[in-house]
Protein backbone atom coordinates (compact mmCIF):
# COMPACT_ATOMS: atom_id res chain seq x y z
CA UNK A 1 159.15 95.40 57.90
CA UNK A 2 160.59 92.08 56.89
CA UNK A 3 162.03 92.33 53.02
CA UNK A 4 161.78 89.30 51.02
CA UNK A 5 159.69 86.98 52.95
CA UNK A 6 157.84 85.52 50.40
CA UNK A 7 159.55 82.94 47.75
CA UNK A 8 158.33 82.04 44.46
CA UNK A 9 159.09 79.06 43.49
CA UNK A 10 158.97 78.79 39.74
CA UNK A 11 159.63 74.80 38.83
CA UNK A 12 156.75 74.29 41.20
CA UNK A 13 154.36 77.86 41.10
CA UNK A 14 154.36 78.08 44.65
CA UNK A 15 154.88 80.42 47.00
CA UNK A 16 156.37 80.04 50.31
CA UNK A 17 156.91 82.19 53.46
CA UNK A 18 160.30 81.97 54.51
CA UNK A 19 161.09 80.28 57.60
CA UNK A 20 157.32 78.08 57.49
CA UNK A 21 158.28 74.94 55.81
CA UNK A 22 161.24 73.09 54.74
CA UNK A 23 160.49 73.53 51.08
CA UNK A 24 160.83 77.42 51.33
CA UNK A 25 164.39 77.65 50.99
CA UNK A 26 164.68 74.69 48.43
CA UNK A 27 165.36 74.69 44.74
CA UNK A 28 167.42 77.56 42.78
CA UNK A 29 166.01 80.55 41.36
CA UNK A 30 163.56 81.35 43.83
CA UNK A 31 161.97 85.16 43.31
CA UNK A 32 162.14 87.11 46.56
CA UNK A 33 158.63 89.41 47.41
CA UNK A 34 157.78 91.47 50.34
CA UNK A 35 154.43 90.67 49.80
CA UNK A 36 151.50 88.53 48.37
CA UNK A 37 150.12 91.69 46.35
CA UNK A 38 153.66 92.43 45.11
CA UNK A 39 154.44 88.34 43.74
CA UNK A 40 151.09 88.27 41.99
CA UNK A 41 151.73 92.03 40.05
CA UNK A 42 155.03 91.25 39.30
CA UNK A 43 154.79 87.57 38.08
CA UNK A 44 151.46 88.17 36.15
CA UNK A 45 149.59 85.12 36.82
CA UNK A 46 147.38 83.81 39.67
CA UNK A 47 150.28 81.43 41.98
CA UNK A 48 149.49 78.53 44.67
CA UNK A 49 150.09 79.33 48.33
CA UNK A 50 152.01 76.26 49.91
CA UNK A 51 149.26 74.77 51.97
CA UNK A 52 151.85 74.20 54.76
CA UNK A 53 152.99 78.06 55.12
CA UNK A 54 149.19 79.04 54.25
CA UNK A 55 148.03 76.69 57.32
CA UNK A 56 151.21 78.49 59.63
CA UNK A 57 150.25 81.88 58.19
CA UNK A 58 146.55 81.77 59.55
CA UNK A 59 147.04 79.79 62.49
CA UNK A 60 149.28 82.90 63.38
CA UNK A 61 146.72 85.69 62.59
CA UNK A 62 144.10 83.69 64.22
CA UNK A 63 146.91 84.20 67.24
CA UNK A 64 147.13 87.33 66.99
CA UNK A 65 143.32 88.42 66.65
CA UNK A 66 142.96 86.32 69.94
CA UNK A 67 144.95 88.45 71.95
């Protein structure tokens, strides 16, 4: 299992997947998450997927549910 993939970006309320966009490792203070389900119970509020790791993420399940 990958730790910390997902990034929380708090300036903007988005979260990225690491390694998906060029945005995910900007900015300071990003929060670190190991999952979707984990970011939204520990920051307590609904967040906004990056549309560009969000398009990556299902283009990759689509992938895999392909094969």
């Amino acid at each position: 299992m990958l730790n910390n993939l997902y990034l929380y970006n708090g300036g903007t309320g988005k979260l990225h997947i690491a390694g998906c966009c060029q945005y995910a490792g900007r900015g300071g203070g990003l929060q670190k998450f190991n999952s979707e389900e984990e970011a939204l119970s520990t920051l307590g509020h609904p967040f906004i997927m990056c549309k560009i790791c969000q398009k990556k993420r299902d283009k990759l399940i689509k992938e895999q549910t392909i094969i």
